[in-house]
C-alpha atoms as a PDB file:
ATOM      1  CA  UNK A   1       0.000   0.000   0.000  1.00  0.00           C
ATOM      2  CA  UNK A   2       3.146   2.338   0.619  1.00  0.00           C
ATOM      3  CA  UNK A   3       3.863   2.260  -2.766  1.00  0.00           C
ATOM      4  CA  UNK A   4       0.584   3.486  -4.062  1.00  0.00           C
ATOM      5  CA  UNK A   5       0.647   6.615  -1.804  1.00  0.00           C
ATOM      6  CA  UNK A   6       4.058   7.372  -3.493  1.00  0.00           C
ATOM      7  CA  UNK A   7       1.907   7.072  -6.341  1.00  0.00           C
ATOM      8  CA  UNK A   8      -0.382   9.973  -5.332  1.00  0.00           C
ATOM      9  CA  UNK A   9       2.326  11.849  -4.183  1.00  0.00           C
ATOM     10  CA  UNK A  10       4.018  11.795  -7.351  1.00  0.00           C
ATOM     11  CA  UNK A  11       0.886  12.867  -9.291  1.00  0.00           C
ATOM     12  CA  UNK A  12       0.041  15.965  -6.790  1.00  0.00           C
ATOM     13  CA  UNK A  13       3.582  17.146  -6.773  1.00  0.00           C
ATOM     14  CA  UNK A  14       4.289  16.673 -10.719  1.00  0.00           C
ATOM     15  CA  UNK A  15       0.895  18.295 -11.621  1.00  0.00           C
ATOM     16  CA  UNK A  16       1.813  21.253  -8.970  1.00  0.00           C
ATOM     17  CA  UNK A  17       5.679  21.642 -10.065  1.00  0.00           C
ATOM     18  CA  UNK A  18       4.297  21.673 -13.766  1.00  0.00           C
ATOM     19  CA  UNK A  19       1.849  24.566 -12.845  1.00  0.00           C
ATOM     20  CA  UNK A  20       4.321  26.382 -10.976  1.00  0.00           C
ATOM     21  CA  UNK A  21       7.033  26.267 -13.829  1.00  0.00           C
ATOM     22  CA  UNK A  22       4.921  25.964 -16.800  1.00  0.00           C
ATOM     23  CA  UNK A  23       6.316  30.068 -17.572  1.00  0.00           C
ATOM     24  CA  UNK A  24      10.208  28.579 -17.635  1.00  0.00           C
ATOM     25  CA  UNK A  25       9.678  28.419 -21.184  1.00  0.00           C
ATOM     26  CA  UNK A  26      13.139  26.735 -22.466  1.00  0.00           C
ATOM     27  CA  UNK A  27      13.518  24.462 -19.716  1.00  0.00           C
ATOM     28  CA  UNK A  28       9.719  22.912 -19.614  1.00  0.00           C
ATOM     29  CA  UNK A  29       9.166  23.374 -23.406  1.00  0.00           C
ATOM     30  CA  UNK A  30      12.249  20.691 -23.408  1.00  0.00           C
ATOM     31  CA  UNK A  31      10.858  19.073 -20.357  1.00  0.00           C
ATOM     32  CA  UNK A  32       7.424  18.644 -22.437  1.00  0.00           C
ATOM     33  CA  UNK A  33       8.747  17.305 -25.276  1.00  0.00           C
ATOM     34  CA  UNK A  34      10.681  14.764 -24.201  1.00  0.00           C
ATOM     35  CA  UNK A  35       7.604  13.629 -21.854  1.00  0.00           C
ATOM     36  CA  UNK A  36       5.618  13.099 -24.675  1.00  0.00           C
ATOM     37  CA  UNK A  37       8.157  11.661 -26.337  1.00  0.00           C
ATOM     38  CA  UNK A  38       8.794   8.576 -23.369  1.00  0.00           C
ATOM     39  CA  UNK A  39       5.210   7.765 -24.044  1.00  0.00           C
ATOM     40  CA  UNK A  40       6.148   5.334 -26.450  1.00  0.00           C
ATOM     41  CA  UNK A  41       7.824   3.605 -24.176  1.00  0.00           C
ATOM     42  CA  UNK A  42       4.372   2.025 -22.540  1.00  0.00           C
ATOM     43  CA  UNK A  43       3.838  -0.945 -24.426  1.00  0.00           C
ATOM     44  CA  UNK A  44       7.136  -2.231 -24.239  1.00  0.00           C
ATOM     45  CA  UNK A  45       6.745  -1.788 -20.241  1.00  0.00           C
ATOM     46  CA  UNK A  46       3.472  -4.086 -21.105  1.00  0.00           C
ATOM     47  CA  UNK A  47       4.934  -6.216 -23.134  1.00  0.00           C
ATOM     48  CA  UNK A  48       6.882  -7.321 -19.882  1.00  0.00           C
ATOM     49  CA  UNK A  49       4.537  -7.972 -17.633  1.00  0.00           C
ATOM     50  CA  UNK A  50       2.264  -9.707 -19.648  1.00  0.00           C
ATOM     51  CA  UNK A  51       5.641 -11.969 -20.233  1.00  0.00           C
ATOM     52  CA  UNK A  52       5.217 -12.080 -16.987  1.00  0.00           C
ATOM     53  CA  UNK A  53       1.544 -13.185 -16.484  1.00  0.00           C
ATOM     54  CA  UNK A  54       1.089 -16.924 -14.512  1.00  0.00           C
ATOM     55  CA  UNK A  55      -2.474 -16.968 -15.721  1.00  0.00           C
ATOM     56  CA  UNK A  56      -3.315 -16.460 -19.482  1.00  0.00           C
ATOM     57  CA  UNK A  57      -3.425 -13.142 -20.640  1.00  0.00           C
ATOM     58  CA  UNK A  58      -5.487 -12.627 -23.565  1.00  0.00           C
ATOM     59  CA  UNK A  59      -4.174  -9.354 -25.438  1.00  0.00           C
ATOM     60  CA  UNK A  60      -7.069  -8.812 -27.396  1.00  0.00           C
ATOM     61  CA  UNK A  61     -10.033  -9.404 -25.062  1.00  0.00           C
ATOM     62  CA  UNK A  62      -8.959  -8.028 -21.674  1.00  0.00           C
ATOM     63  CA  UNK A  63      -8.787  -4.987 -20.803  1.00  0.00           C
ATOM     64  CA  UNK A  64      -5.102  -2.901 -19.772  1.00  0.00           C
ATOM     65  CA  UNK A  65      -6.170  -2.696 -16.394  1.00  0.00           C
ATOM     66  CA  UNK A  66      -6.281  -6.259 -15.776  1.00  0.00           C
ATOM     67  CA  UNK A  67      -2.350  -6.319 -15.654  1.00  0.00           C
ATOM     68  CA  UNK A  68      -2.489  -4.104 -12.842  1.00  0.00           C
ATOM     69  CA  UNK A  69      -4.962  -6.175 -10.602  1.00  0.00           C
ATOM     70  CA  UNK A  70      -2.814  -7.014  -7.307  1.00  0.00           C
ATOM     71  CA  UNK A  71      -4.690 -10.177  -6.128  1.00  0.00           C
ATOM     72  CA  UNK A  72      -4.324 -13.959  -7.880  1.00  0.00           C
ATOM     73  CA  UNK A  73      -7.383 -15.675  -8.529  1.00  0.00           C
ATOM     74  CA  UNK A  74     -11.039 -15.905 -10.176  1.00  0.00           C
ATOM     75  CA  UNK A  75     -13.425 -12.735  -9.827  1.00  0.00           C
ATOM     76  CA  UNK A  76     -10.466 -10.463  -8.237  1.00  0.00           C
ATOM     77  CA  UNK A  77     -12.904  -7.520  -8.912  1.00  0.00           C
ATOM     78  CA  UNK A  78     -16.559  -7.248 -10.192  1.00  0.00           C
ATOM     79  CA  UNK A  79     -15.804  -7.873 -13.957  1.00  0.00           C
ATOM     80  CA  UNK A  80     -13.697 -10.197 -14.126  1.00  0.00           C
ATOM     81  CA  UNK A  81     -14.916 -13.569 -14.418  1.00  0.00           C
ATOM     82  CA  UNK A  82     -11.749 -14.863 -15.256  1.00  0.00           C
ATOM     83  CA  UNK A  83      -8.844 -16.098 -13.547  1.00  0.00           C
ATOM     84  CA  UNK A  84      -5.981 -13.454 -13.408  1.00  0.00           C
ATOM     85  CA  UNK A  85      -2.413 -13.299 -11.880  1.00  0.00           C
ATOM     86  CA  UNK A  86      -0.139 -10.291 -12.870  1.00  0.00           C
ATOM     87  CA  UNK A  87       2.997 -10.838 -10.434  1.00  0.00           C
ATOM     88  CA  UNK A  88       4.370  -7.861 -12.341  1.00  0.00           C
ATOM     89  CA  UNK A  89       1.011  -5.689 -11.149  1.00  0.00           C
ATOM     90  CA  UNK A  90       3.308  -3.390  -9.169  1.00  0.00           C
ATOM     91  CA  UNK A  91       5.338  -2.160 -12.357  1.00  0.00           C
ATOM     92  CA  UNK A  92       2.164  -1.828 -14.314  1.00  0.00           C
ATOM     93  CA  UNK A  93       0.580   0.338 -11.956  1.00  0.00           C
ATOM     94  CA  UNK A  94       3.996   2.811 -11.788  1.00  0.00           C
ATOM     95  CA  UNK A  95       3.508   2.742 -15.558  1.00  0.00           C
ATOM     96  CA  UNK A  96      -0.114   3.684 -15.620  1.00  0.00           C
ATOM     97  CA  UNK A  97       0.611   6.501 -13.049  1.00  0.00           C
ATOM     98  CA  UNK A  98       3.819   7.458 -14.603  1.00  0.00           C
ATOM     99  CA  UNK A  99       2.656   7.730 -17.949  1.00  0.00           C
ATOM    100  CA  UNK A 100      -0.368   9.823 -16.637  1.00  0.00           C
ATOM    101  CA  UNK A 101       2.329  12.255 -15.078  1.00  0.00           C
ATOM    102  CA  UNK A 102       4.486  12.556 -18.503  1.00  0.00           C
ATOM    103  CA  UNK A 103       0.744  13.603 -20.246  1.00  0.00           C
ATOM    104  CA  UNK A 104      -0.466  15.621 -18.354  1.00  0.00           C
ATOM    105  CA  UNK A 105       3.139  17.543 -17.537  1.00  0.00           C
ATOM    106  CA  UNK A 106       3.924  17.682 -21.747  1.00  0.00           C
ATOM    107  CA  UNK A 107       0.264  19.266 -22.348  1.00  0.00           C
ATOM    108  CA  UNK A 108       1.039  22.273 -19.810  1.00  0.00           C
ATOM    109  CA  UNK A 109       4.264  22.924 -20.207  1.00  0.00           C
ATOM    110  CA  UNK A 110       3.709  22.395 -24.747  1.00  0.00           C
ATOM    111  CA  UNK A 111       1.341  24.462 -24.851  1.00  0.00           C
ATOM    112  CA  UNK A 112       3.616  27.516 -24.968  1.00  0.00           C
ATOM    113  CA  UNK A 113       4.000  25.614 -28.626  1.00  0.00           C
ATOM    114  CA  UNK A 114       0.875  26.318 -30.237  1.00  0.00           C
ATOM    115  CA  UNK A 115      -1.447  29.583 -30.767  1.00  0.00           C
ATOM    116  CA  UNK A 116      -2.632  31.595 -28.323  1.00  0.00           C
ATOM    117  CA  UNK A 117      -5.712  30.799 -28.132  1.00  0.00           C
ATOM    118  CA  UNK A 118      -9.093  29.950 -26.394  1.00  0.00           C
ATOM    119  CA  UNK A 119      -9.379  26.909 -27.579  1.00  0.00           C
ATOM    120  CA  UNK A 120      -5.767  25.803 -27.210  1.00  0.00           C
ATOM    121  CA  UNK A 121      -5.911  26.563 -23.167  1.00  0.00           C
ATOM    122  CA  UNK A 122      -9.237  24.484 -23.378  1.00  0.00           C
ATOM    123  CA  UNK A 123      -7.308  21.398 -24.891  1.00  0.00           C
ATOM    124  CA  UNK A 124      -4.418  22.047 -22.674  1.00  0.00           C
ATOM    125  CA  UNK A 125      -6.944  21.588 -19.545  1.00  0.00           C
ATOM    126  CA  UNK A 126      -8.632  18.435 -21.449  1.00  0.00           C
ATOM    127  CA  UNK A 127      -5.172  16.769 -21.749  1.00  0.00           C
ATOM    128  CA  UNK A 128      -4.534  17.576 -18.248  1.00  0.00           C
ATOM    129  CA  UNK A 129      -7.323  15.335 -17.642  1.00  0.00           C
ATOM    130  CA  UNK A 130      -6.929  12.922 -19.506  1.00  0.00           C
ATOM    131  CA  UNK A 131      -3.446  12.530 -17.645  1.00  0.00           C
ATOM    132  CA  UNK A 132      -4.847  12.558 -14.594  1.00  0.00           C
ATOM    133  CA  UNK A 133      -7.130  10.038 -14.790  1.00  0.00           C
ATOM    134  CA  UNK A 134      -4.642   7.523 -16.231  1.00  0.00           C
ATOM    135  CA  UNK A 135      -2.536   8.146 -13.289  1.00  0.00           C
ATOM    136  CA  UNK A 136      -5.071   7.158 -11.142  1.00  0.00           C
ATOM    137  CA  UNK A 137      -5.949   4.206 -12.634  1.00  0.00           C
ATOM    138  CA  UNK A 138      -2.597   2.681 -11.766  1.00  0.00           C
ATOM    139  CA  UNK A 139      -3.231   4.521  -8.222  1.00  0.00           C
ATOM    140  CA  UNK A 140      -6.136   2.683  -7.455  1.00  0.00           C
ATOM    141  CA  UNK A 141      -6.204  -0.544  -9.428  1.00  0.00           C
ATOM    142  CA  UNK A 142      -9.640  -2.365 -10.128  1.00  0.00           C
ATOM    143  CA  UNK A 143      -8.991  -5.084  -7.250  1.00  0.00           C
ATOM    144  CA  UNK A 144      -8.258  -2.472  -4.483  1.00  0.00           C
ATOM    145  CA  UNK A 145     -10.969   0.006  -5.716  1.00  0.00           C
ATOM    146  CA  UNK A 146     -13.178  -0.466  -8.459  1.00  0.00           C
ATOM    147  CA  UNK A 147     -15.246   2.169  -8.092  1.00  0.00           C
ATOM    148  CA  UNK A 148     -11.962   4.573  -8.173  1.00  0.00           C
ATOM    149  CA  UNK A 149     -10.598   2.961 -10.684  1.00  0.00           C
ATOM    150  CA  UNK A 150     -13.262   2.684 -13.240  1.00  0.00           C
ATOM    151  CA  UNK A 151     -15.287   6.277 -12.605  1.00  0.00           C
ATOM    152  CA  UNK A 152     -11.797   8.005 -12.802  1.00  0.00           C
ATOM    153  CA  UNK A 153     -11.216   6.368 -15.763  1.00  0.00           C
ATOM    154  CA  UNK A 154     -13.777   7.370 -17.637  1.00  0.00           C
ATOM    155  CA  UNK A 155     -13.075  10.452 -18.833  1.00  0.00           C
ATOM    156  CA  UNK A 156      -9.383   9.381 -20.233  1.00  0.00           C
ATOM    157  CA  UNK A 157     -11.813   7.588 -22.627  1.00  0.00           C
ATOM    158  CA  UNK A 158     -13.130  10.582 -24.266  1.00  0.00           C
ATOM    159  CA  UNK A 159     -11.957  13.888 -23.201  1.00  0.00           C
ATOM    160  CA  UNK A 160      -8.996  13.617 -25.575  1.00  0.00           C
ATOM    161  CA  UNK A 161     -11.270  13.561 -28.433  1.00  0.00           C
ATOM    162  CA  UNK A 162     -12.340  17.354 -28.224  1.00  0.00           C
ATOM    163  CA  UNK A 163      -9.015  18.019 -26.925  1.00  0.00           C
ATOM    164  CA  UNK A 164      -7.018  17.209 -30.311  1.00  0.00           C
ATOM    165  CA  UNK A 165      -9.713  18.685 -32.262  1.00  0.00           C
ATOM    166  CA  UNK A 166      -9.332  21.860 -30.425  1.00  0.00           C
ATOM    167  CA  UNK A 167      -5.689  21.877 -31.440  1.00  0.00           C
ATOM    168  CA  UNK A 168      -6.065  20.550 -35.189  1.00  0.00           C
ATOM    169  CA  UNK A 169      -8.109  23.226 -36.056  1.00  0.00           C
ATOM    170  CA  UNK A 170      -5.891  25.704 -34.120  1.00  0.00           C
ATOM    171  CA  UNK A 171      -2.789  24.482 -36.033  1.00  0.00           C
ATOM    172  CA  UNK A 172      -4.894  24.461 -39.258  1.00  0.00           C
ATOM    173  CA  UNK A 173      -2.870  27.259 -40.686  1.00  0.00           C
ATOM    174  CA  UNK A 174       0.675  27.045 -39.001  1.00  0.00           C
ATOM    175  CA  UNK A 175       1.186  23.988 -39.252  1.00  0.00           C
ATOM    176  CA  UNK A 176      -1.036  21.826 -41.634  1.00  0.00           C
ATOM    177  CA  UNK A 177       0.884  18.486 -41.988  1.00  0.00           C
ATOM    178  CA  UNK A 178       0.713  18.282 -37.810  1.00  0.00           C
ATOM    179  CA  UNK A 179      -3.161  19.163 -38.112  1.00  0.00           C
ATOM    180  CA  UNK A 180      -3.770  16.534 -40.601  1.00  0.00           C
ATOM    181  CA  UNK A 181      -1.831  14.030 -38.681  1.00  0.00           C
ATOM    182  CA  UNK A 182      -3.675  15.159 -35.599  1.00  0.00           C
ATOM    183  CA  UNK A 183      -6.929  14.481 -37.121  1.00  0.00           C
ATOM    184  CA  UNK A 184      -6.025  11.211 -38.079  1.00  0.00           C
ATOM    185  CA  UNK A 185      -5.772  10.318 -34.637  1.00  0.00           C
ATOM    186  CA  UNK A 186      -8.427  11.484 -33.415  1.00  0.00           C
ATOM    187  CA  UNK A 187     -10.153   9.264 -36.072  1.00  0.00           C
ATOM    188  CA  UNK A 188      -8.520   6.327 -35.038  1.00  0.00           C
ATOM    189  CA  UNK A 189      -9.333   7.077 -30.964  1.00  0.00           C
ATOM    190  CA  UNK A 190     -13.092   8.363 -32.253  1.00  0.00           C
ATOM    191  CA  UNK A 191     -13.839   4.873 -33.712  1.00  0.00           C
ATOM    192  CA  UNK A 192     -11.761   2.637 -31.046  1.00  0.00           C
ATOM    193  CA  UNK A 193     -14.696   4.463 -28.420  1.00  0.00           C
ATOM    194  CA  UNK A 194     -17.592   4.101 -30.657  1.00  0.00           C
ATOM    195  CA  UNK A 195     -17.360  -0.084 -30.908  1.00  0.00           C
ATOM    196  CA  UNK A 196     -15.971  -0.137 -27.107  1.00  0.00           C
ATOM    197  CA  UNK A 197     -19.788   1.447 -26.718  1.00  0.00           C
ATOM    198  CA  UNK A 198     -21.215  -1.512 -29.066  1.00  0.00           C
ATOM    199  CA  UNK A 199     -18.624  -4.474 -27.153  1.00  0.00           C
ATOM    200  CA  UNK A 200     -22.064  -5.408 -25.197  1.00  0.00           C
ATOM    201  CA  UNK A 201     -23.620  -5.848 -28.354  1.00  0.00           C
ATOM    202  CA  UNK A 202     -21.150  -7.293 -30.323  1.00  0.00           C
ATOM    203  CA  UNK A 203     -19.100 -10.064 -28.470  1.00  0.00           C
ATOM    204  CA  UNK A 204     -16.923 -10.670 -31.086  1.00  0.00           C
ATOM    205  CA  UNK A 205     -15.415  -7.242 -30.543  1.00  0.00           C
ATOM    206  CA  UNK A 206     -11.782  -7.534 -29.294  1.00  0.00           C
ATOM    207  CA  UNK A 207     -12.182  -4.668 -26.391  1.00  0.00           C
ATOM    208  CA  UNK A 208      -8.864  -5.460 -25.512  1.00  0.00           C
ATOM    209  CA  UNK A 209      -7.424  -4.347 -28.825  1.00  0.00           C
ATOM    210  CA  UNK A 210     -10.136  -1.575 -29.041  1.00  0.00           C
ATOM    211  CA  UNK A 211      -8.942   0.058 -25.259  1.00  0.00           C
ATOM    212  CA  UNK A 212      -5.559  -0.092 -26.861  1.00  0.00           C
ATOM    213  CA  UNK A 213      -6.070   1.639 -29.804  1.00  0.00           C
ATOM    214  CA  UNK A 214      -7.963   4.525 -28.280  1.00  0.00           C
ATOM    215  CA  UNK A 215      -5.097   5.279 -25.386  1.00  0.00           C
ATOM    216  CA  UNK A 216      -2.409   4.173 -27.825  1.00  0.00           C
ATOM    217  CA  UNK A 217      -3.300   6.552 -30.649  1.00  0.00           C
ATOM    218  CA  UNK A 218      -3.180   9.484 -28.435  1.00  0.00           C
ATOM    219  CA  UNK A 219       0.130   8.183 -27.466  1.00  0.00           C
ATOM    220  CA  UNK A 220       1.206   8.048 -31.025  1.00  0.00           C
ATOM    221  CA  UNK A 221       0.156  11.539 -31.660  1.00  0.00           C
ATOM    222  CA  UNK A 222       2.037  12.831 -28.256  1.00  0.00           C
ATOM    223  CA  UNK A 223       5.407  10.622 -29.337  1.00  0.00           C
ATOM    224  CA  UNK A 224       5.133  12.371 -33.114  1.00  0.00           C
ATOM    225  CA  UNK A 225       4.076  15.855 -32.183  1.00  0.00           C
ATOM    226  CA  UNK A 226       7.004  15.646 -29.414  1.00  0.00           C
ATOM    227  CA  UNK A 227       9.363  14.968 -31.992  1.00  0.00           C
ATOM    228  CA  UNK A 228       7.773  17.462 -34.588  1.00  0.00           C
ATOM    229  CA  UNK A 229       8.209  19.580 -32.218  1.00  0.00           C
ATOM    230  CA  UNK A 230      11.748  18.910 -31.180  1.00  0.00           C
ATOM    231  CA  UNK A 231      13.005  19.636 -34.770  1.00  0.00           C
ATOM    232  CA  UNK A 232      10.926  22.765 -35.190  1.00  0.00           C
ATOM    233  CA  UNK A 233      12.948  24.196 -32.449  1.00  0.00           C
END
């Protein structure tokens, strides 16, 4: 349990220290980049501890969170019907909070990168959310707190929809190979939420693969528009 209070520790002091030095503008534009950049580092941290997994981990059906469940067993939490057994849960869980921490620090201390503009400080404080709730997903994970887990981590499953829309059509002008790119990904998250939505309906629907595509697109734009970034400077 010590080690998730670090956890929440970690995510009130980087969100503070990012608000507090979000007007160093070298330093955290740097900073922000190369946050965004890690990202793509996640799924090889998953790769792991699936590798890892004593119980059979089914990449396309089950959801992320299940490699962060603490407990060995059948019915560790209300969903799961099936038997799970992460020994690697612990690492998981730093990488769900950690990766949180590098979003939602890149979209403050980035946004120094794009227009001044309403609707850019409006994506900035989507993205911010969008971190956040990530982070405490690996904070509270499914078999300790369901409840926590699950209604925090609903919306990092849409907010970052209006977010990169906000910022396509901001960068429309200035930068129209980024915008295009950013609308792609939004496509790609857009329709990874709308079959999640029709999973109940449709059993044949990998979720597992879906959840992954609308997280890791995001991801994919934040590793690109880091770099983009990067050279522009």
């Amino acid at each position: 349990m010590i080690s998730y209070v670090f956890m929440g520790l970690l995510t009130v002091i980087g969100l503070s220290a990012a608000l507090l030095l979000r007007n160093h503008h070298e330093i955290t534009k740097r900073i922000g980049m190369v946050s965004w950049v890690s990202l793509s580092a996640y799924f090889f941290m998953e790769y792991i501890v699936i590798r890892a997994a004593e119980a059979p981990y089914n990449l396309l059906r089950q959801p992320m969170s299940d490699l962060g469940v603490t407990s060995c067993g059948t019915g560790t939490y209300e969903l799961a019907t099936y038997e799970i057994c992460s020994p690697y849960h612990s690492l998981m869980n730093w990488t769900f909070t950690l990766t949180g921490i590098v979003t939602f620090a890149g979209a403050i201390f980035l946004q120094q990168c794009w227009p001044n503009k309403r609707g850019i400080r409006a994506a900035t404080v989507l993205l911010v959310i969008f971190g956040l709730s990530y982070a405490i997903s690996g904070i509270f994970p499914a078999d300790l707190n369901f409840l926590i887990h699950t209604f925090a981590s609903l919306p990092g499953m849409f907010v970052q929809i209006p977010a990169l829309i906000l910022i396509g059509v901001a960068i429309k002008t200035g930068m129209p190979t980024l915008s295009k790119w950013t609308f792609f990904c939004v496509f790609l998250s857009t329709v990874s939420l709308i079959l999640i939505f029709f999973q109940p309906l449709f059993n044949d629907l990998p979720g597992g693969l879906l959840q992954r595509f609308l997280y890791g697109s995001v991801w994919l734009w934040m590793t690109v528009t880091g770099i983009v970034l990067w050279k522009k400077e």
